[in-house]
Protein backbone atom coordinates (compact mmCIF):
# COMPACT_ATOMS: atom_id res chain seq x y z
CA UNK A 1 -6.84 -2.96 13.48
CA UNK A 2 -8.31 -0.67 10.59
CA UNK A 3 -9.44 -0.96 6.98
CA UNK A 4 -8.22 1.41 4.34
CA UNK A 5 -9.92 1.28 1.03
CA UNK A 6 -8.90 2.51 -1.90
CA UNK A 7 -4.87 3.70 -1.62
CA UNK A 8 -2.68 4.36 -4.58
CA UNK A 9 0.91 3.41 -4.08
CA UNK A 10 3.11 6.29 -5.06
CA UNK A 11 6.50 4.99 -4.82
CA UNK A 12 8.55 1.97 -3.80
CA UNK A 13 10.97 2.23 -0.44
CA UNK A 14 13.73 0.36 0.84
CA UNK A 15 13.05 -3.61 0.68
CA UNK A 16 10.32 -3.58 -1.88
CA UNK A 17 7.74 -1.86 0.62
CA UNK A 18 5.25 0.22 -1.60
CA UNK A 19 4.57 3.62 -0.01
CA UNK A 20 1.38 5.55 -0.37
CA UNK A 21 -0.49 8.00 2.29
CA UNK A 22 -3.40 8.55 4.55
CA UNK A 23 -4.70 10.83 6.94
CA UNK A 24 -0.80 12.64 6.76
CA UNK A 25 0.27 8.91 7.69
CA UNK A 26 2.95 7.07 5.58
CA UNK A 27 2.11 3.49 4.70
CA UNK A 28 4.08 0.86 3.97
CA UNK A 29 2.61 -1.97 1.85
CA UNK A 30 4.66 -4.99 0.77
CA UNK A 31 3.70 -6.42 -2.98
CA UNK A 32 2.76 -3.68 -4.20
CA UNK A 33 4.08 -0.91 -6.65
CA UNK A 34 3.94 2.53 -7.49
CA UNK A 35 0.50 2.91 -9.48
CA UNK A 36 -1.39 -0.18 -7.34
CA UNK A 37 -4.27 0.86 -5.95
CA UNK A 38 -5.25 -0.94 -2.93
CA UNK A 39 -7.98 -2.00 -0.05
CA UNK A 40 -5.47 -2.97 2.55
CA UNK A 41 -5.09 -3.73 6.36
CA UNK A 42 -3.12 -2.08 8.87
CA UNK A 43 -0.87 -4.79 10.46
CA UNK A 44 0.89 -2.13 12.76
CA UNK A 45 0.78 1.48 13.59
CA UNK A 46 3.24 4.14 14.97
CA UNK A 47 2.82 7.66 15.52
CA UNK A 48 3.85 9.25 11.65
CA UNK A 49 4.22 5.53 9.81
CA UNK A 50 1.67 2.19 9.47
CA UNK A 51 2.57 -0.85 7.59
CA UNK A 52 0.17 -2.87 6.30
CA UNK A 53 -0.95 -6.15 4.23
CA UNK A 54 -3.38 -6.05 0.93
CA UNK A 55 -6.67 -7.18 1.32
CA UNK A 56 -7.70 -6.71 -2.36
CA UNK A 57 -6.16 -4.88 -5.81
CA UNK A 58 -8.77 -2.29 -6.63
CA UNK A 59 -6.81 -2.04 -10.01
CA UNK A 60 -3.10 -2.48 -11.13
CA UNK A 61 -0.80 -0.92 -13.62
CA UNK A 62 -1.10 -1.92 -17.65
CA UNK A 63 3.02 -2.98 -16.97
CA UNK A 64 1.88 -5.52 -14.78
CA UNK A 65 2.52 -8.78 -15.60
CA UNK A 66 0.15 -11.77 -14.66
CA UNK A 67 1.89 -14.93 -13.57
């Protein structure tokens, strides 16, 4: 599939997906939230929406807690 670098999640969706956007393309990105911003791959792709899995956290948000 493809390689997206450097996506900021906006906002979280329905079952803890993080959403951000590409190319007028919605992405869905699981472990992630709003403020990430991500390298990620695209696991699957429809016509409007893509869902896909982080490769790397460019940078995260100062409430993020390390376990």
């Amino acid at each position: 599939m493809r390689e997206l670098k450097g996506l900021k999640v906006e906002k979280i969706a329905l079952h803890g997906y993080g959403i951000a956007h590409s190319a007028n393309r919605t992405i869905f990105v699981p472990y992630t939230v709003p403020g990430d911003v991500v390298d990620i791959h695209l696991t699957e792709q429809r016509k409007d929406i893509a869902f896909g899995s982080v490769t790397r956290y460019v940078s995260r948000p100062d409430f993020t807690i390390k376990p």
